[in-house]
C-alpha atoms as a PDB file:
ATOM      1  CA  UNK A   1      57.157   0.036   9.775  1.00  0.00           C
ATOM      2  CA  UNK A   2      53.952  -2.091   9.336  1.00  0.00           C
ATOM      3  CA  UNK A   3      53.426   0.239   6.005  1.00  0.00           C
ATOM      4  CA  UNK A   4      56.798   0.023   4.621  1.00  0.00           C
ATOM      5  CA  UNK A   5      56.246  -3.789   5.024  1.00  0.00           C
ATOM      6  CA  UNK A   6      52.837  -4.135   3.394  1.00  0.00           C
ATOM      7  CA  UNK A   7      54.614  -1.912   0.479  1.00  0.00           C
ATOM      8  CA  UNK A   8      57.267  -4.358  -0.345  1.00  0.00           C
ATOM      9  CA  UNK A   9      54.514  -7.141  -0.170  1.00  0.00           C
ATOM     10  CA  UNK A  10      52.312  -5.673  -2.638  1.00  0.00           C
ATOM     11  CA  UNK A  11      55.186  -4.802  -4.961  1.00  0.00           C
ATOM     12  CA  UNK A  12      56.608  -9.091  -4.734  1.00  0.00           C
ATOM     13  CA  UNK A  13      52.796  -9.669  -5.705  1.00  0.00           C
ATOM     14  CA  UNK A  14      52.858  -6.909  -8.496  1.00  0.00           C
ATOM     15  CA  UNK A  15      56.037  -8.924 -10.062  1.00  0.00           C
ATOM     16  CA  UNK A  16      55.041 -12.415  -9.096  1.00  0.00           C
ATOM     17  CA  UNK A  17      51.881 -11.424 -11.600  1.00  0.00           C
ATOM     18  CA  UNK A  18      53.991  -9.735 -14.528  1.00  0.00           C
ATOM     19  CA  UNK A  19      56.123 -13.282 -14.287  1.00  0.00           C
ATOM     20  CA  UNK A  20      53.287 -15.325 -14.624  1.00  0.00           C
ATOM     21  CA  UNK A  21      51.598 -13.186 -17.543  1.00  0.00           C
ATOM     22  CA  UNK A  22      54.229 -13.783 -19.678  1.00  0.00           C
ATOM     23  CA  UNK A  23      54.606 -17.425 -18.902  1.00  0.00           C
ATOM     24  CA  UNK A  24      51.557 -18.746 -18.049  1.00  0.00           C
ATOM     25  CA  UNK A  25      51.010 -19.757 -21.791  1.00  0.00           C
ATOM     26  CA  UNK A  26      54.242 -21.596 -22.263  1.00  0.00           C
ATOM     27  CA  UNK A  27      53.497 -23.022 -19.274  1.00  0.00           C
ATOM     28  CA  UNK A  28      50.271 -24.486 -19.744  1.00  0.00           C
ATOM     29  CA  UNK A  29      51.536 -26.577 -22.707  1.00  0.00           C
ATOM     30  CA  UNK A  30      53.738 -28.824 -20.853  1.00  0.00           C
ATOM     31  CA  UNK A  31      52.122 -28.915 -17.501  1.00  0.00           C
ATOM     32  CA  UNK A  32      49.869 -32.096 -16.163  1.00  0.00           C
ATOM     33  CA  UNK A  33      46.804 -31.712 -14.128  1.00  0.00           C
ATOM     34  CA  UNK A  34      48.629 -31.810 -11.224  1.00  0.00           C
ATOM     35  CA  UNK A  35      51.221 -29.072 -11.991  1.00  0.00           C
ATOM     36  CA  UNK A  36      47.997 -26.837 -13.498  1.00  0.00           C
ATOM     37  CA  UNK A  37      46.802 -27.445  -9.782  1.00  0.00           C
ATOM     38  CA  UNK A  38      49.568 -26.538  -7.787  1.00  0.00           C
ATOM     39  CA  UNK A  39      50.295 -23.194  -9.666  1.00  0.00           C
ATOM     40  CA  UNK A  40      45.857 -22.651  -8.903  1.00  0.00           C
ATOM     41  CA  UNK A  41      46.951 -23.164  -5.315  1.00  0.00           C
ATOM     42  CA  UNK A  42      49.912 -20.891  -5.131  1.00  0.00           C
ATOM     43  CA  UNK A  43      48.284 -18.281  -6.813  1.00  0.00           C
ATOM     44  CA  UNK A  44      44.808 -18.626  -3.975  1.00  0.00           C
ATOM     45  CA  UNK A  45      47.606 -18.714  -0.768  1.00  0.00           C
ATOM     46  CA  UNK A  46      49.304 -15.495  -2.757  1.00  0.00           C
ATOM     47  CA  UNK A  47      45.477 -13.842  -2.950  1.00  0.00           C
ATOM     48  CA  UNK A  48      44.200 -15.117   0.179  1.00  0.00           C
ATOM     49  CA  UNK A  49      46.987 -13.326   2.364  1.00  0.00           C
ATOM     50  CA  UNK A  50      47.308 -10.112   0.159  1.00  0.00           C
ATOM     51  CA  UNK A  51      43.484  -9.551   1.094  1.00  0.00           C
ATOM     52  CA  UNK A  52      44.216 -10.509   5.282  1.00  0.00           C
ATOM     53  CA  UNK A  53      46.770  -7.702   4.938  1.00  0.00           C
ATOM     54  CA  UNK A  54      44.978  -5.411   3.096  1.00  0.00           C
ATOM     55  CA  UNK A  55      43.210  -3.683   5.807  1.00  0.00           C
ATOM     56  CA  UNK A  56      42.769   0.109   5.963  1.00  0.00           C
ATOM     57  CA  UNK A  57      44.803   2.110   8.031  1.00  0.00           C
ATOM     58  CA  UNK A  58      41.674   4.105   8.874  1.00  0.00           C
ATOM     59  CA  UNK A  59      40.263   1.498  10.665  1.00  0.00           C
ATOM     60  CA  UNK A  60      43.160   1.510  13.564  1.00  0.00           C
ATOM     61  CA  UNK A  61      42.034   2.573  16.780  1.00  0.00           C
ATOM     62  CA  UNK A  62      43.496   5.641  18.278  1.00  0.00           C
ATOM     63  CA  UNK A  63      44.896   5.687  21.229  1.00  0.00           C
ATOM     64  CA  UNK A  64      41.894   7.403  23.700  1.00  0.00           C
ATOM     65  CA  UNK A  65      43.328  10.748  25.010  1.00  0.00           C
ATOM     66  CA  UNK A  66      43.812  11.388  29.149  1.00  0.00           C
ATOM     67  CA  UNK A  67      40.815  13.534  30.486  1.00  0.00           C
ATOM     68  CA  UNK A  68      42.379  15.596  33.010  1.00  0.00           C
ATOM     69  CA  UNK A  69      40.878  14.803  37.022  1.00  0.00           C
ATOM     70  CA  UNK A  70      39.329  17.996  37.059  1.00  0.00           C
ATOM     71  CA  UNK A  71      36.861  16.626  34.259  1.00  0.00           C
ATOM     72  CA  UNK A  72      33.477  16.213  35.350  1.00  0.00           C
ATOM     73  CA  UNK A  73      30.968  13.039  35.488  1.00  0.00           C
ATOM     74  CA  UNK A  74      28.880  14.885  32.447  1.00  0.00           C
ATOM     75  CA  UNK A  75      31.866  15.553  30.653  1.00  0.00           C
ATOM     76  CA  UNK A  76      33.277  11.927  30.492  1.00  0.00           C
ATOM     77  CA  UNK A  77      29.304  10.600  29.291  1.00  0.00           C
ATOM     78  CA  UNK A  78      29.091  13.317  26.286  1.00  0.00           C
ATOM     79  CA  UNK A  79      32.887  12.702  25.237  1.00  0.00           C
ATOM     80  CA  UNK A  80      31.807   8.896  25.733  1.00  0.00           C
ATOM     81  CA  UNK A  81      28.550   9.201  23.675  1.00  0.00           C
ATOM     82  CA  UNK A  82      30.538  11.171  20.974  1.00  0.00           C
ATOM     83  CA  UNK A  83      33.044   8.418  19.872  1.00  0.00           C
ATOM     84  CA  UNK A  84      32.344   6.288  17.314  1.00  0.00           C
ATOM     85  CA  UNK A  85      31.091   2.621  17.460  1.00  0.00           C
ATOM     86  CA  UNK A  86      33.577  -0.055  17.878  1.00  0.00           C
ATOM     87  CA  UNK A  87      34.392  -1.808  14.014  1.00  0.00           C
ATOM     88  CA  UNK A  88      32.775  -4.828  13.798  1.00  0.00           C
ATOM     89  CA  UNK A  89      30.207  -3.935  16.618  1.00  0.00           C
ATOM     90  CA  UNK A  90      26.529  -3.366  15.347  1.00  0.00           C
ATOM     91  CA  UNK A  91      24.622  -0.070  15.822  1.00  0.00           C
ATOM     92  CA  UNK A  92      21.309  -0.411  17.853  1.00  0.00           C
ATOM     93  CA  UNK A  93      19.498   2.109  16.147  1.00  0.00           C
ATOM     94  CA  UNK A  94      20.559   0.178  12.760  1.00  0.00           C
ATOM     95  CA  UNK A  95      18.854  -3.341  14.006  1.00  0.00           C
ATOM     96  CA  UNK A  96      15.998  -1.909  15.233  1.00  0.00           C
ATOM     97  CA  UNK A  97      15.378   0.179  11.486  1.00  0.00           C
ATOM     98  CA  UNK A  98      16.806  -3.399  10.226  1.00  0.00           C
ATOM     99  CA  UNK A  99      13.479  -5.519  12.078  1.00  0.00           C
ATOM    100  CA  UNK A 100      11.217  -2.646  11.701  1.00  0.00           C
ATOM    101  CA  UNK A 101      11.683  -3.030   7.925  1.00  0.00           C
ATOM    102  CA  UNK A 102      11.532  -7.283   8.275  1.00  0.00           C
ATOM    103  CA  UNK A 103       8.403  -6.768  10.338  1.00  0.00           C
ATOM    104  CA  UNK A 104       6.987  -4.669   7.956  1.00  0.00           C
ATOM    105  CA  UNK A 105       7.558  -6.975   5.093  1.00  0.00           C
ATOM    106  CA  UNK A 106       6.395  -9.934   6.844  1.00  0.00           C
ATOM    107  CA  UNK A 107       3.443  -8.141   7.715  1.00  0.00           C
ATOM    108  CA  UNK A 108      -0.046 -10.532   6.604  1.00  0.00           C
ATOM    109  CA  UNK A 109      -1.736  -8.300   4.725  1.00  0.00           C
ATOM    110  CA  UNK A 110      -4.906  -7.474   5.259  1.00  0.00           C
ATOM    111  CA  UNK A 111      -8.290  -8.700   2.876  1.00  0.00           C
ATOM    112  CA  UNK A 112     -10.550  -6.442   1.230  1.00  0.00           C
ATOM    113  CA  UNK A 113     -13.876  -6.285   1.858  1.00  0.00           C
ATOM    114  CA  UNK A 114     -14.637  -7.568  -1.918  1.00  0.00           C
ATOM    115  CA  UNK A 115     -12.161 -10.795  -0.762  1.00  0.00           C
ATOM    116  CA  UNK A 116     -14.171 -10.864   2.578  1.00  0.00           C
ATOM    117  CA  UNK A 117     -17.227 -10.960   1.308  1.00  0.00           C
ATOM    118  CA  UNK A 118     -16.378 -13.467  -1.345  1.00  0.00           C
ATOM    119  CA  UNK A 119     -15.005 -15.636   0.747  1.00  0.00           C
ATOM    120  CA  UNK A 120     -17.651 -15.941   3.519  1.00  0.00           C
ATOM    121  CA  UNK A 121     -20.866 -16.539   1.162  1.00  0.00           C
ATOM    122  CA  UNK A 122     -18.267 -19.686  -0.353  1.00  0.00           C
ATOM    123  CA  UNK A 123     -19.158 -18.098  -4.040  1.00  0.00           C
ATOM    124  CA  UNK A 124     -22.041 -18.257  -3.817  1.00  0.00           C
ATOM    125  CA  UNK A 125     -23.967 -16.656  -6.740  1.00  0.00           C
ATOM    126  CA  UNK A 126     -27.437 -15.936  -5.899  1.00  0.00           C
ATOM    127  CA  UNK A 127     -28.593 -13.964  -2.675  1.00  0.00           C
ATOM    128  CA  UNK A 128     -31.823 -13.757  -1.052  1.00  0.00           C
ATOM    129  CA  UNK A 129     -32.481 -11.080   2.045  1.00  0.00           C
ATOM    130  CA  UNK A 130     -35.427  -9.511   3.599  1.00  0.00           C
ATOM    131  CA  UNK A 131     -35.421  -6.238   4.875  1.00  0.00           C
ATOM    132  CA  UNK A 132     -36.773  -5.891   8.471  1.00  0.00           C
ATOM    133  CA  UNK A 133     -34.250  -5.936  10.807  1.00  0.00           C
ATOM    134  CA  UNK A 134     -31.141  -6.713   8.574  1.00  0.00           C
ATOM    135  CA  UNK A 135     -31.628  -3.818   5.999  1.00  0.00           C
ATOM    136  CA  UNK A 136     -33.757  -1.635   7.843  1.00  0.00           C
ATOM    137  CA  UNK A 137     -33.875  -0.371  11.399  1.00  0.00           C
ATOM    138  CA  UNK A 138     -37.354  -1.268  11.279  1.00  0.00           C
ATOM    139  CA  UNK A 139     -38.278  -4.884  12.717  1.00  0.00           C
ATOM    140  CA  UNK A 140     -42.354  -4.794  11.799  1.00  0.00           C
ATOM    141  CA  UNK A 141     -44.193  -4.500   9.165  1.00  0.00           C
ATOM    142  CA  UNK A 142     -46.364  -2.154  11.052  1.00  0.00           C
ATOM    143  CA  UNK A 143     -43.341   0.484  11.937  1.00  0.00           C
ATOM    144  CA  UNK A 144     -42.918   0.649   7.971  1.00  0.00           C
ATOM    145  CA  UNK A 145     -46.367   2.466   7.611  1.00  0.00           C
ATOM    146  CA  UNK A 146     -44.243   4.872   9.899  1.00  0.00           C
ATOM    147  CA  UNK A 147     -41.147   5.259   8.877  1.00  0.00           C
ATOM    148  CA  UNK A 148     -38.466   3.558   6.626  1.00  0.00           C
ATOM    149  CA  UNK A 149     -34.900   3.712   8.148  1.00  0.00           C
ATOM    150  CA  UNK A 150     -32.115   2.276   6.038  1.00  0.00           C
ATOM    151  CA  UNK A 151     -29.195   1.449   8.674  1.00  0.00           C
ATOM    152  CA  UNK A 152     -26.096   3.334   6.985  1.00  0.00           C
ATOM    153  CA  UNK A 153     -23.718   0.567   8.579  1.00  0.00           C
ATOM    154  CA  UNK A 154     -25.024  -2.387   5.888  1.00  0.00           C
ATOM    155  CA  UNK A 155     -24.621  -0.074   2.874  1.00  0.00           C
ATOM    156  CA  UNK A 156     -21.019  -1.356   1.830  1.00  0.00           C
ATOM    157  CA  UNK A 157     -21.585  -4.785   2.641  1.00  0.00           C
ATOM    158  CA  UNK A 158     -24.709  -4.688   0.248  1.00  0.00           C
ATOM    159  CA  UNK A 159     -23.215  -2.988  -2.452  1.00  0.00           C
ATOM    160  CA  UNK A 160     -20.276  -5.090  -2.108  1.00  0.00           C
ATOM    161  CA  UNK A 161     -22.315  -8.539  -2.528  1.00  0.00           C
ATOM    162  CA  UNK A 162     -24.121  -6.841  -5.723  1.00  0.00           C
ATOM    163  CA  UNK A 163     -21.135  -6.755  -7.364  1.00  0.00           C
ATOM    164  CA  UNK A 164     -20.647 -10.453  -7.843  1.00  0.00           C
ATOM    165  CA  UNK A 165     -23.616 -12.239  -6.559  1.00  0.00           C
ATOM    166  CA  UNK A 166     -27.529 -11.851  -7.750  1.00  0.00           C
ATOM    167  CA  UNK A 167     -29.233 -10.333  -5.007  1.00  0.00           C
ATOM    168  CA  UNK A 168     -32.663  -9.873  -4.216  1.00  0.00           C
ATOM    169  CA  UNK A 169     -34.765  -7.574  -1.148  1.00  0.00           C
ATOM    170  CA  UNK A 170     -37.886  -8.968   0.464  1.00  0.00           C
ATOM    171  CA  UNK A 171     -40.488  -7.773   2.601  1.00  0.00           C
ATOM    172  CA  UNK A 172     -44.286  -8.454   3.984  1.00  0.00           C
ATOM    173  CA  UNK A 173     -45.820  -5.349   3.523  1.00  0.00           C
ATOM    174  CA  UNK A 174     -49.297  -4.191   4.715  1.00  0.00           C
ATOM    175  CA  UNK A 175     -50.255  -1.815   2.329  1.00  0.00           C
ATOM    176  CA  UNK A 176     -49.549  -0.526  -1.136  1.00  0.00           C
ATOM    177  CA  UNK A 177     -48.218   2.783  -0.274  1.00  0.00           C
ATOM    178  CA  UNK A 178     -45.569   1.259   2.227  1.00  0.00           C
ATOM    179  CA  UNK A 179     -43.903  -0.454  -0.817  1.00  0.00           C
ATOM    180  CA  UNK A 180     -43.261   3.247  -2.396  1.00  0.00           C
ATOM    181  CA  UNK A 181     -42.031   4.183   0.981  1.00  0.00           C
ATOM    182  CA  UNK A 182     -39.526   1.691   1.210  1.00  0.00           C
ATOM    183  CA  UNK A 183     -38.160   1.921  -2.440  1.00  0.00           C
ATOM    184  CA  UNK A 184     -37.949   5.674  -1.846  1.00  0.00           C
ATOM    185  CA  UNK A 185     -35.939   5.000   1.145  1.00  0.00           C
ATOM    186  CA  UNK A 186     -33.777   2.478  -0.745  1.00  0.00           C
ATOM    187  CA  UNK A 187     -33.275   4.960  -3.452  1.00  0.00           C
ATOM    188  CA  UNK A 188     -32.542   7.954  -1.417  1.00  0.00           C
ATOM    189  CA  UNK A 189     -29.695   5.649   0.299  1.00  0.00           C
ATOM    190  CA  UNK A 190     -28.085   5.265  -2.875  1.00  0.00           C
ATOM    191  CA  UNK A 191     -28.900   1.254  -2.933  1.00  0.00           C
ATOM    192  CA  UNK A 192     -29.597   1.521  -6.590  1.00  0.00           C
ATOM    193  CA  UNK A 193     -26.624   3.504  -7.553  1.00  0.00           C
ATOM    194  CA  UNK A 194     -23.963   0.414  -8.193  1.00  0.00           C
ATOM    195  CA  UNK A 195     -26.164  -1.096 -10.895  1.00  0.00           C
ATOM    196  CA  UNK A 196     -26.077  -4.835  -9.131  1.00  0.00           C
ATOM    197  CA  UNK A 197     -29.353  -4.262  -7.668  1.00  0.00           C
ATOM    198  CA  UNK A 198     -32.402  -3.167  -9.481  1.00  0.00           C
ATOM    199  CA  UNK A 199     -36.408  -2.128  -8.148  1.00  0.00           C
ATOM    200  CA  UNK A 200     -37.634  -5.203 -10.127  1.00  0.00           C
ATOM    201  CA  UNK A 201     -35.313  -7.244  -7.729  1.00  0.00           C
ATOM    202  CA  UNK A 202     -37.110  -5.803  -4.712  1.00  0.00           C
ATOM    203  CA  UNK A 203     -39.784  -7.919  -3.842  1.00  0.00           C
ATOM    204  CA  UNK A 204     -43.297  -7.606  -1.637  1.00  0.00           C
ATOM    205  CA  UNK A 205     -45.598 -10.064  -0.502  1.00  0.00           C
ATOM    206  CA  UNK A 206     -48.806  -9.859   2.336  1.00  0.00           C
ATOM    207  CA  UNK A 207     -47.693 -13.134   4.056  1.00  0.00           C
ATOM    208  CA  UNK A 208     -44.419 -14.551   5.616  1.00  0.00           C
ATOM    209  CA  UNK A 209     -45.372 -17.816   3.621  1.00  0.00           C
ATOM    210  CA  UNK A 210     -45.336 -15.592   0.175  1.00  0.00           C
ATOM    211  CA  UNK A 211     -42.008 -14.661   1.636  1.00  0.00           C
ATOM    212  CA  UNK A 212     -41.045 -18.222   2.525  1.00  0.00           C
ATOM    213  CA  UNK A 213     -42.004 -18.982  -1.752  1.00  0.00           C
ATOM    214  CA  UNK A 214     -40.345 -16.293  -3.080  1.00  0.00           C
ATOM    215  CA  UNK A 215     -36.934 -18.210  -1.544  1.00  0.00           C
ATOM    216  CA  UNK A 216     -37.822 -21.342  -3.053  1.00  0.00           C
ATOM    217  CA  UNK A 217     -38.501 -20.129  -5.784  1.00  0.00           C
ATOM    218  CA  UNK A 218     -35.470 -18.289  -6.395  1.00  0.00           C
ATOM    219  CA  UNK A 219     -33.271 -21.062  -4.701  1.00  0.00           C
ATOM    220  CA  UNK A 220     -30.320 -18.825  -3.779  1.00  0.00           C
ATOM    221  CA  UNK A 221     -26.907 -20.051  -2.513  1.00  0.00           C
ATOM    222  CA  UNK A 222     -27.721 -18.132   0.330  1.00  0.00           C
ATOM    223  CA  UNK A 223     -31.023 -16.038   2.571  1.00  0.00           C
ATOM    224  CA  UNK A 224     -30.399 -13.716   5.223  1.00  0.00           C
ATOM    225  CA  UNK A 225     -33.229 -13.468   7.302  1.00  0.00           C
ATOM    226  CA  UNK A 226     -34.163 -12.637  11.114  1.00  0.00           C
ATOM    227  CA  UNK A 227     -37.279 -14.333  11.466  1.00  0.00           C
ATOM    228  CA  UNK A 228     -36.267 -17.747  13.458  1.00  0.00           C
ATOM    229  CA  UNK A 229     -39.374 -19.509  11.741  1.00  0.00           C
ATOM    230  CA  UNK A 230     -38.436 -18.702   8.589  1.00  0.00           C
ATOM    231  CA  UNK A 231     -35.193 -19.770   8.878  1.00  0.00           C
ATOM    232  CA  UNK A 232     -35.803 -23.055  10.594  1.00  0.00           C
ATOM    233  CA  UNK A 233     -38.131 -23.824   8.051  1.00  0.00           C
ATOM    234  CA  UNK A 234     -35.651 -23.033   4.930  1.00  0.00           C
ATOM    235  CA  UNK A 235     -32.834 -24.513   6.306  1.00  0.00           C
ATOM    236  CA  UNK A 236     -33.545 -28.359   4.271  1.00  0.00           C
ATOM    237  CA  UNK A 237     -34.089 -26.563   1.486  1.00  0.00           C
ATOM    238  CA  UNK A 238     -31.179 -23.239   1.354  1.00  0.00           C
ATOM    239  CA  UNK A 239     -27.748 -24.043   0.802  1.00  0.00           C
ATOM    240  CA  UNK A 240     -26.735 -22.043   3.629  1.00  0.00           C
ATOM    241  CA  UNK A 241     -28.506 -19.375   5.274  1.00  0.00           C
ATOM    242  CA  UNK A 242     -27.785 -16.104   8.049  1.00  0.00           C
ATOM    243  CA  UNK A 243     -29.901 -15.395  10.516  1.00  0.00           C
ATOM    244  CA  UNK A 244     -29.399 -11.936  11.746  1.00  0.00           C
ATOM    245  CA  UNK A 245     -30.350 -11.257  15.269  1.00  0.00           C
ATOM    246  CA  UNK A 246     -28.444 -10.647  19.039  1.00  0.00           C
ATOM    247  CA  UNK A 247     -30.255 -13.840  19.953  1.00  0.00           C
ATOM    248  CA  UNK A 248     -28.652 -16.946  18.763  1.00  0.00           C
ATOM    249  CA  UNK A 249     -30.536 -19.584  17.348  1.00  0.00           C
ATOM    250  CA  UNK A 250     -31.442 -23.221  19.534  1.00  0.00           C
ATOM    251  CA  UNK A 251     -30.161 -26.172  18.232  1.00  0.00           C
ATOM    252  CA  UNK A 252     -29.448 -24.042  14.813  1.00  0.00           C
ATOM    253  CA  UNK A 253     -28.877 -26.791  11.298  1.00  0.00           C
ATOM    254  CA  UNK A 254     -25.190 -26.830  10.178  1.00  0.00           C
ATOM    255  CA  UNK A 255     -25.949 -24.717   7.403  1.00  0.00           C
ATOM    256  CA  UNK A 256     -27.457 -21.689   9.582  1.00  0.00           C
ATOM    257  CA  UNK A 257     -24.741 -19.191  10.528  1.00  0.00           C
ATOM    258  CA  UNK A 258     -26.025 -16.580  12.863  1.00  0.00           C
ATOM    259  CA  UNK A 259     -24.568 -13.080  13.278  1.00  0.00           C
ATOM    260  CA  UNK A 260     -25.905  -9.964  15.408  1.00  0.00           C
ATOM    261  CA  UNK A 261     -25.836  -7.809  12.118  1.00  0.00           C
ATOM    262  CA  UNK A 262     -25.001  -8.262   8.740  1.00  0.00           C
ATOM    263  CA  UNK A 263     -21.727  -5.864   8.933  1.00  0.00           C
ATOM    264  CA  UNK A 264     -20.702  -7.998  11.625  1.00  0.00           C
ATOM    265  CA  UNK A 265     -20.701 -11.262  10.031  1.00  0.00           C
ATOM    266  CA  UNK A 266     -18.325  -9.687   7.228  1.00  0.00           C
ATOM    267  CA  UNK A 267     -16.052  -7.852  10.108  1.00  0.00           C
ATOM    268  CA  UNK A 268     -17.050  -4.549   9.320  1.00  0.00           C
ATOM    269  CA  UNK A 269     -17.487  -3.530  12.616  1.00  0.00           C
END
């Protein structure tokens, strides 16, 4: 009955439509504003309820069949679990793909070392670093006539800050032959390999003050060292400075960050 009734209401529409084709032009030439208006009206209401009644007959609900007594407790859950969602109600599994997708999307994203790097030495353009102890695993100069250790854990950091910023090694040495030992050791550990960081730019001196003039002389935007002195003395006349080491520093200027490592203070460990 409910179809039959929705038939003959689409078919009044259907002719209500032809009319107003033919005559809408006619129409329009003696009509006011206010008739124009009216007509916009009746034609909305006419719209308006054909869409209200325009539902599908799929979406009726079916009248649940009776499970017989002898049905068990298992039965009625999977017959339960097997009918489909109420229309209009929202599937669970849909919301939850629906705020993994907004969390995902929202998600910060996460800097590159390059951006890191960047933005921790404030752009700066030159770099100055010795090697004991923030380089190498070596903290002496006399463990050098040893051994030269490069720590693998600082590579991509150093690299990384050739790229964009002028960077030059340092070291008291006590000998000649301990320089070629530790430029061998650089080499072998691929330092030179990026192009941002030449031998020339590798530096040796007998004395912490040479060390303390080659800085000076260089005035870079930042030094990286782990002796304390050195860096207490520097710090009036270094933009900013790092000292690398576990222990912080007393009473440290406000220019003097301090970091256990040099990977560290970029968070890349």
């Amino acid at each position: 009955m409910a179809d039959n009734y929705k038939e003959d209401f689409l078919q009044l529409i259907k002719r209500v439509g032809s009319f107003l084709t033919l005559k809408l032009s006619n129409l329009f030439r003696g009509l006011d504003s206010r008739s124009v208006g009216a007509i916009a009206g009746l034609a909305f209401a006419i719209v308006f309820t054909w869409r209200i009644l325009r539902t599908p007959s799929g979406t009726q609900r079916r009248q649940p069949k009776r499970q017989s007594p002898a049905a068990s407790s298992s039965g009625v859950s999977s017959h339960e679990s097997a009918n489909p969602l109420i229309p209009g109600v929202s599937n669970p599994s849909d919301d939850s793909i629906t705020q993994n997708v907004i969390d995902e999307f929202f998600q910060p994203v996460k800097p590159t070392l390059s951006q890191i790097v960047r933005q921790r030495l404030s752009e700066g353009r030159k770099v100055t670093c010795r090697l004991l102890g923030v380089i190498l695993e070596e903290s002496t100069p006399e463990e050098l006539q040893k051994q030269v250790t490069v720590r693998s854990s600082v590579l991509e950091v150093l690299l990384e800050i050739t790229k964009f910023c002028d960077l030059y090694l340092m070291e008291r040495v006590l000998d000649d032959e301990t320089e070629k030992k530790v430029l061998s050791a650089l080499e072998d550990a691929g330092v030179f390999t990026s192009g941002g960081l030449i031998k020339d730019k590798v530096l040796f001196c007998s004395t912490e003050v040479g060390r303390t003039s080659f800085v000076r002389q260089l005035e870079p935007d930042w030094h990286i060292d782990s002796n304390p002195e050195i860096t207490t003395q520097l710090a009036r006349f270094i933009k900013y400075q790092l000292h690398i080491s576990p222990a912080k520093l007393e009473r440290p200027a406000s220019n003097v960050f301090t970091s256990p490592s040099l990977e560290q203070f970029f968070g890349c460990v």
